[in-house]
N, C-alpha and C. Protein backbone atom coordinates (compact mmCIF):
# COMPACT_ATOMS: atom_id res chain seq x y z
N UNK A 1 -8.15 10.05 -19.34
CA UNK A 1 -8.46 9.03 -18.37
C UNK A 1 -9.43 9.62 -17.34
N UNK A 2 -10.19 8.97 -17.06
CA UNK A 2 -11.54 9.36 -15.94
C UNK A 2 -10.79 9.50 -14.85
N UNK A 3 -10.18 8.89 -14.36
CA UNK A 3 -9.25 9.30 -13.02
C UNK A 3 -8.65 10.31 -13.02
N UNK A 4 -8.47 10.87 -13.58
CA UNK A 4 -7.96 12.36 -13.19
C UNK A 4 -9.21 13.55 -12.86
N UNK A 5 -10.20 13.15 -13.34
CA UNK A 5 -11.31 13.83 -12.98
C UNK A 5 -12.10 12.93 -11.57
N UNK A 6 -11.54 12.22 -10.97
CA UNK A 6 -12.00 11.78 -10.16
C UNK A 6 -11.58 11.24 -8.81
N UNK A 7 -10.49 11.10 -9.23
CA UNK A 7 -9.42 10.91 -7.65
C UNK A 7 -8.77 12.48 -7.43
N UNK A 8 -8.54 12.26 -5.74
CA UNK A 8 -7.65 13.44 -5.69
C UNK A 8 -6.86 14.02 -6.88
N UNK A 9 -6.05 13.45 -6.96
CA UNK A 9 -4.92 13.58 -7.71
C UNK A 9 -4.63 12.17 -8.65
N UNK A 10 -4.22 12.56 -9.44
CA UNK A 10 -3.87 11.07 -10.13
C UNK A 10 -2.75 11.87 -11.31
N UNK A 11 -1.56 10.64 -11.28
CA UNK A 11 -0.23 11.88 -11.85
C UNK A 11 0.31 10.78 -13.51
N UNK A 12 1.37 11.37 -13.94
CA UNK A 12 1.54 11.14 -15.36
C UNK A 12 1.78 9.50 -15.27
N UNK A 13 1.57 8.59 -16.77
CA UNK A 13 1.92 7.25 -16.69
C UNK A 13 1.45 6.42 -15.75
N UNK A 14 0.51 6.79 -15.40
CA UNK A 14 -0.28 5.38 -14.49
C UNK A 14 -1.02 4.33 -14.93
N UNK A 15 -0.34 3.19 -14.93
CA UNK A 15 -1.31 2.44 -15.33
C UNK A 15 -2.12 1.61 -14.74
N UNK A 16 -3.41 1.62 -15.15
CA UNK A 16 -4.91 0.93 -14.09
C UNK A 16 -5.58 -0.35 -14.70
N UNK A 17 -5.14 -1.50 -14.53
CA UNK A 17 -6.03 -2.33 -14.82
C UNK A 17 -7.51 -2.76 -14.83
N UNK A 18 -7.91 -3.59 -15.53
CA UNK A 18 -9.50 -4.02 -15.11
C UNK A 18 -9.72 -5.04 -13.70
N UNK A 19 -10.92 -4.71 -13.48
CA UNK A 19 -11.31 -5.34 -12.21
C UNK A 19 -10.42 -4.48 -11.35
N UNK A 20 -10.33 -3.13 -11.22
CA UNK A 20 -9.94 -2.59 -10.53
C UNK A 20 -11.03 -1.52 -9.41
N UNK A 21 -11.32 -1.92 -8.26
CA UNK A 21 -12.75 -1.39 -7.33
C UNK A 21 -11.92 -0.51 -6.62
N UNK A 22 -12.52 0.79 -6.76
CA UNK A 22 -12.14 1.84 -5.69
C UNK A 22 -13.57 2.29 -5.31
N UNK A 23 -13.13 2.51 -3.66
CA UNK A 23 -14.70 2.42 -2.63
C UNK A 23 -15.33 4.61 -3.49
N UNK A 24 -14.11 5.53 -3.13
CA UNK A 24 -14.66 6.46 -3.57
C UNK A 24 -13.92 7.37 -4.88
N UNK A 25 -12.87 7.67 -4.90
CA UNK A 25 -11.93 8.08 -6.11
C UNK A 25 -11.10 9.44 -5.53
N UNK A 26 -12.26 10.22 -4.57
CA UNK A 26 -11.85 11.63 -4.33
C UNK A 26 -10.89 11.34 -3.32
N UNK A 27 -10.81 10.54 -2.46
CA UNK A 27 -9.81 10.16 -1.44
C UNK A 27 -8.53 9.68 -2.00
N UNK A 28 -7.95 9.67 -3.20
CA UNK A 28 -7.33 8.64 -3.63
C UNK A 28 -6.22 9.89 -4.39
N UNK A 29 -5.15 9.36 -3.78
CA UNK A 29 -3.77 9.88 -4.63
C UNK A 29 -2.69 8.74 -5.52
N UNK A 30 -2.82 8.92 -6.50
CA UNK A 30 -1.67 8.10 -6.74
C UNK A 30 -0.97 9.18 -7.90
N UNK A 31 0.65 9.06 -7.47
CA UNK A 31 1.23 9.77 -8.70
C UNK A 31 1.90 8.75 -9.50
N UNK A 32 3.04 9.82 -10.23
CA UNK A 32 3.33 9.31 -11.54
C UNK A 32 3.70 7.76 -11.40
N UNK A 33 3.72 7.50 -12.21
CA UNK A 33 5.00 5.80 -12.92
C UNK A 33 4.02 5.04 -12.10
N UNK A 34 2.83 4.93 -11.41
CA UNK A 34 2.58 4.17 -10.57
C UNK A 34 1.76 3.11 -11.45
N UNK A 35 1.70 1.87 -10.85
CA UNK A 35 0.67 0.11 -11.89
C UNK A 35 -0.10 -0.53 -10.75
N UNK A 36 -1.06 -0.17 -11.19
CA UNK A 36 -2.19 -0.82 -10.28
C UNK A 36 -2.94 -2.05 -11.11
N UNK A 37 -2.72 -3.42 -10.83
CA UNK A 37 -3.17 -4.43 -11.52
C UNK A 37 -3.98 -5.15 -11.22
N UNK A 38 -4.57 -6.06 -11.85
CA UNK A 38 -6.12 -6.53 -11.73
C UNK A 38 -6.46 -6.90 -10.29
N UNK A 39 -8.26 -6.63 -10.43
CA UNK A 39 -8.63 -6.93 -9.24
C UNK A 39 -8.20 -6.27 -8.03
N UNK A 40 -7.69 -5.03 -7.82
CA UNK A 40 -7.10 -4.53 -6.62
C UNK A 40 -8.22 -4.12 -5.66
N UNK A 41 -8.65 -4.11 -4.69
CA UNK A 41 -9.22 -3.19 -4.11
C UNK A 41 -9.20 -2.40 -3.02
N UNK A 42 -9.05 -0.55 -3.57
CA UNK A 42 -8.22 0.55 -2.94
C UNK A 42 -9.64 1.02 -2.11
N UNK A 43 -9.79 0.74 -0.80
CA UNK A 43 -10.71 1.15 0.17
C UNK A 43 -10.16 2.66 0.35
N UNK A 44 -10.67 3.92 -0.54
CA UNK A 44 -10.23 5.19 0.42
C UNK A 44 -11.59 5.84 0.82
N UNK A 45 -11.71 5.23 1.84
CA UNK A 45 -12.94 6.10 2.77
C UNK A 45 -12.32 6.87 3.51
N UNK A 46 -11.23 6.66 4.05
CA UNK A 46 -9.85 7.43 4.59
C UNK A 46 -9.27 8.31 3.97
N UNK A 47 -8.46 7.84 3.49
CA UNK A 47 -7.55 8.21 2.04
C UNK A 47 -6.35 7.07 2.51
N UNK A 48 -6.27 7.42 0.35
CA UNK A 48 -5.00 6.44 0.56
C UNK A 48 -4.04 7.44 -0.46
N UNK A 49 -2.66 7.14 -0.32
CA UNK A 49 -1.54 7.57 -1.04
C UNK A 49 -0.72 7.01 -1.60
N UNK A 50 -0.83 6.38 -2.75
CA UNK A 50 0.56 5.96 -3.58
C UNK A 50 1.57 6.78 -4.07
N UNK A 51 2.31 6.68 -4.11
CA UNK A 51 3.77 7.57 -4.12
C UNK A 51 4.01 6.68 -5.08
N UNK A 52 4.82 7.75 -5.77
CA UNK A 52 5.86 8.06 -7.30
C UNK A 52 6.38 6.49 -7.20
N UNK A 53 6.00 5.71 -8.45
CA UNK A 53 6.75 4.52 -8.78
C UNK A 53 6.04 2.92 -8.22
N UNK A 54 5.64 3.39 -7.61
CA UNK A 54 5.13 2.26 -6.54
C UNK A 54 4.04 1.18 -7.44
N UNK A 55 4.01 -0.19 -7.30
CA UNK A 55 3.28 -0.86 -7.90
C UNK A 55 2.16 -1.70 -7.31
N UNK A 56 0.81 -2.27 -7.51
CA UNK A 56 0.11 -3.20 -6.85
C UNK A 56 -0.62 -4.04 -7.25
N UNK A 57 0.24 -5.09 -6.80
CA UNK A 57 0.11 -6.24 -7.83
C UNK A 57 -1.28 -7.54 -7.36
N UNK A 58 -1.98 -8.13 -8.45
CA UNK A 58 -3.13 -8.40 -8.64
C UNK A 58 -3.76 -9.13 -7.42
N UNK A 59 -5.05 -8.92 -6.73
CA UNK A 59 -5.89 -9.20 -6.11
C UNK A 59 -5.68 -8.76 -4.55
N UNK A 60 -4.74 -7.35 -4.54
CA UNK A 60 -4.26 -6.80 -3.03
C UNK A 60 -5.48 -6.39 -3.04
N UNK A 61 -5.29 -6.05 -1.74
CA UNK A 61 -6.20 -4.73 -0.91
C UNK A 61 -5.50 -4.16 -0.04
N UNK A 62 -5.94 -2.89 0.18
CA UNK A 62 -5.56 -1.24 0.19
C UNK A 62 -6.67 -1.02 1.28
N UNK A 63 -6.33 -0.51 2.84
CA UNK A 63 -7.47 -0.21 3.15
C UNK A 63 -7.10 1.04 3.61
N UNK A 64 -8.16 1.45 4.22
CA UNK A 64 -8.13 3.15 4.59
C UNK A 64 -9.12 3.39 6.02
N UNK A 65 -9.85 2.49 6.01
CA UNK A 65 -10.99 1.97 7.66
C UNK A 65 -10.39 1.30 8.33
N UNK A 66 -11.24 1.16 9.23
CA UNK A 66 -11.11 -0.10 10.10
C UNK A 66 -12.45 0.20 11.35
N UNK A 67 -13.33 -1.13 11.65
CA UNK A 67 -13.99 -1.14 12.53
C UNK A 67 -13.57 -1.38 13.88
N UNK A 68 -14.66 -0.55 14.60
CA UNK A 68 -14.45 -0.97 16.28
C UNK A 68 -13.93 -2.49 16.36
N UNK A 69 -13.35 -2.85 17.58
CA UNK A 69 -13.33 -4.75 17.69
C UNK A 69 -14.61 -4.50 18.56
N UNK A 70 -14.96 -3.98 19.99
CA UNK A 70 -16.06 -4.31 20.32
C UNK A 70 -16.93 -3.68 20.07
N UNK A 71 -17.32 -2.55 18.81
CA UNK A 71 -18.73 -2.02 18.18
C UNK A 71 -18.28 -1.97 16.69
N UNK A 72 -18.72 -2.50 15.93
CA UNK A 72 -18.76 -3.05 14.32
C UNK A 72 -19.17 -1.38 13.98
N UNK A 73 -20.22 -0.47 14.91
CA UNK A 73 -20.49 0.59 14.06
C UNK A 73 -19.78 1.88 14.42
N UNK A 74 -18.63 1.43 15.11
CA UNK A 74 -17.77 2.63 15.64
C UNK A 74 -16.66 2.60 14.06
N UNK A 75 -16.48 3.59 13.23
CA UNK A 75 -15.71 3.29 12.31
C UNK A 75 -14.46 4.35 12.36
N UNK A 76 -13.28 4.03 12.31
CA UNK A 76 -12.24 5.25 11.84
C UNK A 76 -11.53 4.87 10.72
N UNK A 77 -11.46 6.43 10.07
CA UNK A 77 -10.72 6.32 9.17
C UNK A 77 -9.66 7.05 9.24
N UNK A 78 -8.10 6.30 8.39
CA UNK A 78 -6.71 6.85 8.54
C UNK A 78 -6.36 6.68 7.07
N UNK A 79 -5.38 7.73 7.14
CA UNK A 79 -4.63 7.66 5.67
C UNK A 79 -3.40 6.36 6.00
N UNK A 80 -4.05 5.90 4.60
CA UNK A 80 -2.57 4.68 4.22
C UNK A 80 -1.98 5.23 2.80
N UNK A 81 -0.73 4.85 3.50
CA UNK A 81 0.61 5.28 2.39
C UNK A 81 0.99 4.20 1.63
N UNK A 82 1.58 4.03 0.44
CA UNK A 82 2.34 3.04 -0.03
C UNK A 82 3.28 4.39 -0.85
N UNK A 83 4.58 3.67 -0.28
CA UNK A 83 5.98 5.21 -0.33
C UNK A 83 6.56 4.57 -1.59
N UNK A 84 7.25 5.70 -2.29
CA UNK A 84 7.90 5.39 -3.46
C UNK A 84 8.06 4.18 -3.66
N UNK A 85 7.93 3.67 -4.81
CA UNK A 85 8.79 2.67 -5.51
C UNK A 85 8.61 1.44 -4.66
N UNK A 86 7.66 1.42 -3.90
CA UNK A 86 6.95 0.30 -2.75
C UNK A 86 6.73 -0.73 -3.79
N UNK A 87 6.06 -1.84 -3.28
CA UNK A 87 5.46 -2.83 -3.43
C UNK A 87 4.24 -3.69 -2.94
N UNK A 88 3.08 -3.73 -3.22
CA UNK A 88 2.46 -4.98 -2.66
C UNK A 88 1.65 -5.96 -3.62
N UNK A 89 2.33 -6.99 -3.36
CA UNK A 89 1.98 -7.77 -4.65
C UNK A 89 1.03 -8.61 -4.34
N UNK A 90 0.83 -10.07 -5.04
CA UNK A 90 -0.06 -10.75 -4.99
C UNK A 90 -0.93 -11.02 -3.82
N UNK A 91 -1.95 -10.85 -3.75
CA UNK A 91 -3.08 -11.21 -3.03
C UNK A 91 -2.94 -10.72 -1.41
N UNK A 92 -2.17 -9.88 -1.38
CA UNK A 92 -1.61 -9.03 0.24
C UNK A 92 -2.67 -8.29 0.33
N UNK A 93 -2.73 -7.78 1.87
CA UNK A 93 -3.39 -6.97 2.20
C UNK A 93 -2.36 -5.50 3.50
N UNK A 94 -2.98 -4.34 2.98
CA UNK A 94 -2.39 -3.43 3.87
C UNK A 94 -3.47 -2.65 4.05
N UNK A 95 -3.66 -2.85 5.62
CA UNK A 95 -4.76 -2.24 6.89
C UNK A 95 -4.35 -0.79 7.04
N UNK A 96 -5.69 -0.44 7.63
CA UNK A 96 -5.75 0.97 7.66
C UNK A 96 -4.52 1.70 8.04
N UNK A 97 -4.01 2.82 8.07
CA UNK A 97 -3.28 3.43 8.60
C UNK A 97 -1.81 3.23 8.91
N UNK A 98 -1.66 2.16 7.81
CA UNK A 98 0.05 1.59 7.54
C UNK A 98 0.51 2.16 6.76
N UNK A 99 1.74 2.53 6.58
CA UNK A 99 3.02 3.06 5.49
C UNK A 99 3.42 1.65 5.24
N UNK A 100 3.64 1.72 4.00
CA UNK A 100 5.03 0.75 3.49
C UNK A 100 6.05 2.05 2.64
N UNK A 101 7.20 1.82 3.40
CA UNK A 101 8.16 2.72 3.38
C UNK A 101 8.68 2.93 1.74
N UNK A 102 9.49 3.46 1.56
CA UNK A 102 10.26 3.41 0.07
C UNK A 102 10.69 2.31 0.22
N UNK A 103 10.52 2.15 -1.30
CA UNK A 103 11.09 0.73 -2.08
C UNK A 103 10.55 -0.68 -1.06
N UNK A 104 9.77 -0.04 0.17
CA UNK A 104 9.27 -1.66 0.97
C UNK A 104 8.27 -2.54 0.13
N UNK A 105 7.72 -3.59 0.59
CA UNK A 105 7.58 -4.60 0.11
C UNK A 105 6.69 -5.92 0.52
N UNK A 106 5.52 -5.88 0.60
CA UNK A 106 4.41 -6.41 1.03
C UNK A 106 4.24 -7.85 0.67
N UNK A 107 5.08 -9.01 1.10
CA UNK A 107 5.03 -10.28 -0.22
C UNK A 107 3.87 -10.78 0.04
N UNK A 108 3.68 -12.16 -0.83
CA UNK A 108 2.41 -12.52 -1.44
C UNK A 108 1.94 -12.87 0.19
N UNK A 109 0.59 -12.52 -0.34
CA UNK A 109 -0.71 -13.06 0.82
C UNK A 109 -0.07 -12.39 2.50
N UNK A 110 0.70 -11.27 2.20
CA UNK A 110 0.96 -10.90 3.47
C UNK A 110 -0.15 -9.97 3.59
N UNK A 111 -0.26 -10.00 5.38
CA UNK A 111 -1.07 -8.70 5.85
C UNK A 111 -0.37 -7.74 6.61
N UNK A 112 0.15 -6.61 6.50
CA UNK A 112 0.57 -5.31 7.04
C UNK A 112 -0.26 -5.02 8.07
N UNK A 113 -0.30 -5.26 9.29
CA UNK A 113 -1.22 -4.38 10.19
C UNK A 113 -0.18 -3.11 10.88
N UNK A 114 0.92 -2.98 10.73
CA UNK A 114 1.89 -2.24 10.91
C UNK A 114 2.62 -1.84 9.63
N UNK A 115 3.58 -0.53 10.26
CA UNK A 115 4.23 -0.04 9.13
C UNK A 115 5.70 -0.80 8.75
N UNK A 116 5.54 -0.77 7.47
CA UNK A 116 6.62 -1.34 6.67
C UNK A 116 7.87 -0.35 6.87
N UNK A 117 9.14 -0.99 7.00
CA UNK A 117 10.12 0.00 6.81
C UNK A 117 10.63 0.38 5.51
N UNK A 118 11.29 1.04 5.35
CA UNK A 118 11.72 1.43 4.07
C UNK A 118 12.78 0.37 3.81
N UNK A 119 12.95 0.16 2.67
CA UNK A 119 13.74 -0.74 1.82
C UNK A 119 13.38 -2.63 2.63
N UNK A 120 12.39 -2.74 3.35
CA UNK A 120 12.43 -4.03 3.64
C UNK A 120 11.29 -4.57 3.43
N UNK A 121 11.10 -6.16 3.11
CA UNK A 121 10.07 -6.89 2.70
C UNK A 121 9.82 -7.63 3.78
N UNK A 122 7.90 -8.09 3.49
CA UNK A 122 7.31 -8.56 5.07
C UNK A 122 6.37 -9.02 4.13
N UNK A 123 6.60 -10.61 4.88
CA UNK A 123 5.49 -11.27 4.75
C UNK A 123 4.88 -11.64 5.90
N UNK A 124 3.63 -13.01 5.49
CA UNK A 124 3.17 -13.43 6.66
C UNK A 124 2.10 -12.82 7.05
N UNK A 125 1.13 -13.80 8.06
CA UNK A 125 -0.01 -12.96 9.04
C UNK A 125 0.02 -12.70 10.24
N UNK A 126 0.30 -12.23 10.86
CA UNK A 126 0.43 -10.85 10.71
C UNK A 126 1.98 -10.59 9.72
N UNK A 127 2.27 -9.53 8.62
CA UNK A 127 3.48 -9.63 8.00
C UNK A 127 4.98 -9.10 9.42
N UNK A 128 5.39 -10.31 8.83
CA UNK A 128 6.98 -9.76 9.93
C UNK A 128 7.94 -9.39 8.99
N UNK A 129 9.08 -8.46 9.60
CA UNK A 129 10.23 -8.45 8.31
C UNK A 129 11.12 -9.72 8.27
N UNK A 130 11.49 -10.10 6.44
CA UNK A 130 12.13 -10.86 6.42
C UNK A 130 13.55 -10.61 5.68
N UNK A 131 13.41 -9.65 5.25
CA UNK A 131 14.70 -9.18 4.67
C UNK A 131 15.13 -8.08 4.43
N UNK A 132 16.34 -7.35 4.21
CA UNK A 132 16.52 -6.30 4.00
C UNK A 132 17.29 -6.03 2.22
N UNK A 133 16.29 -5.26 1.29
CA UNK A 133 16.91 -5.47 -0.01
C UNK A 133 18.31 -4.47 0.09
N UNK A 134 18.86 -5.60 -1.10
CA UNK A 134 20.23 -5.49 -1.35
C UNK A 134 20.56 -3.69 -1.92
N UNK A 135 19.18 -3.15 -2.13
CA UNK A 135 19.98 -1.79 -2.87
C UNK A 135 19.92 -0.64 -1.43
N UNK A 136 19.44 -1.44 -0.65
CA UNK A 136 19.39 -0.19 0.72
C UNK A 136 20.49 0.80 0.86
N UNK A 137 20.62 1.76 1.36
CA UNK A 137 21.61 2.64 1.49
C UNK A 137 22.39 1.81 2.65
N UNK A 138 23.83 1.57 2.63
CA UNK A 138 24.91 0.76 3.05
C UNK A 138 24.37 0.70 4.47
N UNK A 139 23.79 1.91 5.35
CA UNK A 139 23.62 1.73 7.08
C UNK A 139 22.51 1.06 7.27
N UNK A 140 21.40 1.03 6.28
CA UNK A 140 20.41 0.42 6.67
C UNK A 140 20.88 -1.37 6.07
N UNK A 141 21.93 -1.72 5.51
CA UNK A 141 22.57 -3.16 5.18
C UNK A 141 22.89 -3.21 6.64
N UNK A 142 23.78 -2.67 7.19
CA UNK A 142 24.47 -2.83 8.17
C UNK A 142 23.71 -2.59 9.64
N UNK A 143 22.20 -2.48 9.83
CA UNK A 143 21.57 -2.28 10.78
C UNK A 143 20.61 -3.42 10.68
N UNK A 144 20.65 -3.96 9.64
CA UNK A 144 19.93 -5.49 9.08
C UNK A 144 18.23 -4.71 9.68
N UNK A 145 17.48 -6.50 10.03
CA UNK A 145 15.95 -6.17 10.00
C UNK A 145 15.65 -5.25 10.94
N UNK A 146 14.85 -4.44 11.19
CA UNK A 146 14.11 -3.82 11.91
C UNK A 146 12.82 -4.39 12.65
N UNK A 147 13.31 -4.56 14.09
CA UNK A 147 11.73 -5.12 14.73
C UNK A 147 10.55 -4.64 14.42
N UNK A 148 9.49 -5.10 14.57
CA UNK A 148 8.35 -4.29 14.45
C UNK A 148 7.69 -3.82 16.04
C-alpha cells in the first residue's frame, strides 16, 4: 500500500477507500484496524492522529488548520486526534485541534469545535453531548453527560 511509504505512520489492516483526499500524507498517523471511507477529507497540514480501531465514515472532514477570524492569512496549525475505537461518521466535521476521546462519537453532520469525551456521542452545530454509551466504564454511567 502507498501509504505506508507516505504518511507518518500508517499501521496493520487499514482500510482506505476511494475518493479519499489527504492535504499532505507525512503529517498523517493512522494505526491498526482503522476504516477510512469514501470521500473523507483528512486536512494534516497540522497533523492528524487516528488511533487503533477508530473509523470515518463517508464524506467527514478531519482538520488540522484553522484561519485567523480577523486575518484569513494568519494560519495555525494543531494536531487533531481521533482516540481509539472513536467515531465520526457521516458527513461530520472535526476542527482543528479537537480529540474525540475513546470509543467517542461524532454523529451525522455534527461539527466538533471542542473535544469529545471519551465514551460519549455529540452531535449538532456546534456538536453538544448527547449521550453517554452504554459500554462506558460503570463511573463514567454514573457521572452521565459531561458539559462542554
Amino acid at each position: 500500500m502507498l501509504a505506508r511509504h507516505v504518511f507518518k505512520h500508517c499501521g496493520k489492516n487499514v482500510k482506505i477507500f476511494h475518493g479519499v483526499e489527504i492535504s499532505y500524507g507525512y503529517n498523517l498517523t493512522v494505526e491498526d484496524n482503522c476504516t477510512i471511507h469514501k470521500y473523507v477529507l483528512l486536512d494534516d497540514r497540522g497533523e492528524i492522529i487516528i488511533h487503533e480501531g477508530s473509523s470515518i465514515s463517508d464524506y467527514a472532514n478531519v482538520y488540522s488548520h484553522a484561519h485567523d477570524l480577523n486575518d484569513g492569512m494568519i494560519v495555525s496549525n494543531q494536531k487533531t486526534e481521533i482516540g481509539p475505537k472513536a467515531r465520526v461518521t457521516y458527513h461530520a466535521t472535526v476542527l482543528s485541534g479537537v480529540r474525540v476521546g475513546e470509543h467517542g462519537m461524532v454523529g451525522s453532520m455534527g461539527v466538533a469545535s471542542k473535544d469529545v469525551a471519551p465514551f460519549h456521542i455529540v452531535g449538532g452545530i456546534p456538536a453538544k453531548p448527547i449521550k453517554v454509551k452504554s459500554i462506558a466504564p460503570e463511573e463514567l454511567l454514573q457521572k452521565g453527560l459531561e458539559k462542554p
